[in-house]
C-alpha atoms as a PDB file:
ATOM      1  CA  UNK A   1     -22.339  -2.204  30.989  1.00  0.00           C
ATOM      2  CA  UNK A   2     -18.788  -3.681  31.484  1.00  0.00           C
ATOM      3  CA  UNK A   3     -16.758  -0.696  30.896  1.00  0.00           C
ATOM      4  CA  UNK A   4     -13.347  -3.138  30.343  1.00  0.00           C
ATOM      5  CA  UNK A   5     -15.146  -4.649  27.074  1.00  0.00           C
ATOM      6  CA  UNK A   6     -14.481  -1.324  24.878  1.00  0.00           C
ATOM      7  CA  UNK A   7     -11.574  -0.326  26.091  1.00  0.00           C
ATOM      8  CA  UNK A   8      -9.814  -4.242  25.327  1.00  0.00           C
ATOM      9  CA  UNK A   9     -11.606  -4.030  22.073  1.00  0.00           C
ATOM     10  CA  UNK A  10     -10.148  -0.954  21.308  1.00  0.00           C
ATOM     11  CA  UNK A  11      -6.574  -1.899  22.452  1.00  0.00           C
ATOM     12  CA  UNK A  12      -6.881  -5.471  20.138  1.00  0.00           C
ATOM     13  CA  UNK A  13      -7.899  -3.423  16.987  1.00  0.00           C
ATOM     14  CA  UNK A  14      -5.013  -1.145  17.954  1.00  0.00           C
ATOM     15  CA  UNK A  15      -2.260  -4.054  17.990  1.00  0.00           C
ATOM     16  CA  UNK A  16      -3.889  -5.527  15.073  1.00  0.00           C
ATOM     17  CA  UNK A  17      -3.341  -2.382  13.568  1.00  0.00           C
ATOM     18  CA  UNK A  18      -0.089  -2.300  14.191  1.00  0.00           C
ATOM     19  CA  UNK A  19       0.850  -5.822  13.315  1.00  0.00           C
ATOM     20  CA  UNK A  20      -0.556  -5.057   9.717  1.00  0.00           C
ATOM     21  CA  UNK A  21       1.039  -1.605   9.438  1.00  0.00           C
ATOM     22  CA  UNK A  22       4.710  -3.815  10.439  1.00  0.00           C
ATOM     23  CA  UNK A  23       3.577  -6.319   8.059  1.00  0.00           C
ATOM     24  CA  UNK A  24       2.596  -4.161   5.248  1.00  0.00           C
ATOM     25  CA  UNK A  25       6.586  -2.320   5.805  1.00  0.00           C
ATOM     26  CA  UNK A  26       8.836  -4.703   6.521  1.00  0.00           C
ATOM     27  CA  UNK A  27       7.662  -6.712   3.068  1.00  0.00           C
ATOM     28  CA  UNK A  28       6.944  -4.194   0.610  1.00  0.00           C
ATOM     29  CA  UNK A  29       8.765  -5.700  -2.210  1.00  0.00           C
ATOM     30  CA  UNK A  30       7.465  -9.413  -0.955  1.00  0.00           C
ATOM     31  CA  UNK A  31       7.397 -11.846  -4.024  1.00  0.00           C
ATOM     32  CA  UNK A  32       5.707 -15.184  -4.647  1.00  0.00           C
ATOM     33  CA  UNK A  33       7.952 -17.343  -6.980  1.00  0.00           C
ATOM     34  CA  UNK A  34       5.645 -18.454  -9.877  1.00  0.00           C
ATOM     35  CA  UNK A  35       2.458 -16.944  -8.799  1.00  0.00           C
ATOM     36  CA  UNK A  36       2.067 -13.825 -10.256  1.00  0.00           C
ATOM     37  CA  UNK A  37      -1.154 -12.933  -9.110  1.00  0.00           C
ATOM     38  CA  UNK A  38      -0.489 -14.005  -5.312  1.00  0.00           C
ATOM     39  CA  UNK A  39       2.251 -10.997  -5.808  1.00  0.00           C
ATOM     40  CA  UNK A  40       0.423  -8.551  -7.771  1.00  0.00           C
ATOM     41  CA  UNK A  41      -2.518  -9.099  -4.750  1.00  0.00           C
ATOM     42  CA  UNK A  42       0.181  -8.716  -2.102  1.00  0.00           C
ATOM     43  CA  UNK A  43       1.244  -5.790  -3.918  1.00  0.00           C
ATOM     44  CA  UNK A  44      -2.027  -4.291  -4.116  1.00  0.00           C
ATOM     45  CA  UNK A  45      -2.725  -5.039  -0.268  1.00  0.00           C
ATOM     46  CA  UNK A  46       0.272  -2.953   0.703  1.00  0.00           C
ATOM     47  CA  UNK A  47      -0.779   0.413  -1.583  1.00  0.00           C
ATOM     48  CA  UNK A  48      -4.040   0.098   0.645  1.00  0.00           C
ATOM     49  CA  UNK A  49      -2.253   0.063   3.662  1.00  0.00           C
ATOM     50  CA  UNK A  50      -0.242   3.447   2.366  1.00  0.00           C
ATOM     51  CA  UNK A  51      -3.344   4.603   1.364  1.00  0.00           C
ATOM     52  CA  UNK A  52      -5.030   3.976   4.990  1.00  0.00           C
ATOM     53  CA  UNK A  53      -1.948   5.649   6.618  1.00  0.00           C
ATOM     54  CA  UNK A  54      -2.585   8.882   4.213  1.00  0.00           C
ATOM     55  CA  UNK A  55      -6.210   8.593   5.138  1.00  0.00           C
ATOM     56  CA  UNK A  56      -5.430   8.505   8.594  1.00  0.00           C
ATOM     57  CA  UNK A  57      -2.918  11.821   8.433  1.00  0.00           C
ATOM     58  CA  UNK A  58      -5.201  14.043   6.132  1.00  0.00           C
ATOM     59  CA  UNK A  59      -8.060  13.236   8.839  1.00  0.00           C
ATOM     60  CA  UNK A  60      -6.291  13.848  12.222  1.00  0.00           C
ATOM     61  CA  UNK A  61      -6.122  10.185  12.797  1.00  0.00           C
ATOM     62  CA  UNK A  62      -9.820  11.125  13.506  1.00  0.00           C
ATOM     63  CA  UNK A  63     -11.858   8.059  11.656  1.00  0.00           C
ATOM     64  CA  UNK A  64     -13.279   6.380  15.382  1.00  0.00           C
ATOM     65  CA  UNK A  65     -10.885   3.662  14.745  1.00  0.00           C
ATOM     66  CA  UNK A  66     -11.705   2.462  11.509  1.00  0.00           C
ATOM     67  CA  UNK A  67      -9.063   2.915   9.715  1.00  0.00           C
ATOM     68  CA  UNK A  68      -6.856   1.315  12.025  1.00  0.00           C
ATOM     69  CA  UNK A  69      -9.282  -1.665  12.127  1.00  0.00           C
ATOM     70  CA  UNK A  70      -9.124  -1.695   8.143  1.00  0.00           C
ATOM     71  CA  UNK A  71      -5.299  -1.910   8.753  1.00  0.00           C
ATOM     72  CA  UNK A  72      -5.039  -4.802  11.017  1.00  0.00           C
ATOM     73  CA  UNK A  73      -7.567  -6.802   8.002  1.00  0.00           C
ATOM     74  CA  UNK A  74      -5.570  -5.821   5.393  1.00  0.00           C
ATOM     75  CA  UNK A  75      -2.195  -6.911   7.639  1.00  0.00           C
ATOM     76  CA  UNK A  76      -4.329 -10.471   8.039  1.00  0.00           C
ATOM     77  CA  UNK A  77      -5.048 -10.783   4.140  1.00  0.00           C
ATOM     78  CA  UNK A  78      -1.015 -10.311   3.318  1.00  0.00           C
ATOM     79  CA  UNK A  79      -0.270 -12.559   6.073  1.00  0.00           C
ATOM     80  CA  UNK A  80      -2.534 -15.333   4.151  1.00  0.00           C
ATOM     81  CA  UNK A  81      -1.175 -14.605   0.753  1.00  0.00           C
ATOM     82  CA  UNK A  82       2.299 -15.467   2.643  1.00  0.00           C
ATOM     83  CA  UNK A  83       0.507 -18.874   3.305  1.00  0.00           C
ATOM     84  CA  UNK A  84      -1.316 -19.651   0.139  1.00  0.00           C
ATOM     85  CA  UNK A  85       2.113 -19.028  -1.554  1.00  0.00           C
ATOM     86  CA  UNK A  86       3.680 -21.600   0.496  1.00  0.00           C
ATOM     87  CA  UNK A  87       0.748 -23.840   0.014  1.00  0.00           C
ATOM     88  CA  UNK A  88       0.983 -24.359  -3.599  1.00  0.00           C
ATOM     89  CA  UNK A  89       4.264 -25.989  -5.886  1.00  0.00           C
ATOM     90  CA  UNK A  90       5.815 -22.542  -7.944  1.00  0.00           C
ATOM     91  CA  UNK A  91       4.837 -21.997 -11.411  1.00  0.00           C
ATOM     92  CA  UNK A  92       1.460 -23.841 -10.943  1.00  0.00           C
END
């Protein structure tokens, strides 16, 4: 077995991870003029992220990478909220 496949697979899911911990910090209070629900999902995207990171502490950071996989997803979903909000005419 190629012993370079795991170890880049581990080092993407880390950077993912880390792009959707950045993402889920820098726009906590991120709000989608006229779409409510769009705002209330970003909303709810963000908690999970806090809620990963707690996971994550209480566990030694010990969860073989899942969390930190989970992260980088949820990091993707906010980041196509983002676009569906700017896909759509407010108040519609």
């Amino acid at each position: 077995m190629n012993v370079w496949k795991p170890i880049a697979l581990v080092a993407v899911a880390g950077l993912v991870g880390a792009i959707g911990i950045q993402a889920a910090s820098a726009d906590d209070g991120w709000k989608c003029s006229g779409h409510d629900n769009l705002t209330k999902a970003y909303g709810a995207l963000a908690g999970a992220t806090g809620h990963m990171s707690n996971a994550q502490k209480v566990n030694d950071f010990d969860l073989k990478g899942h969390a930190s996989n989970a992260k980088g997803f949820i990091g993707q979903a906010m980041t196509e909220i983002q676009a569906a909000c700017t896909a759509l005419p407010p108040g519609k």
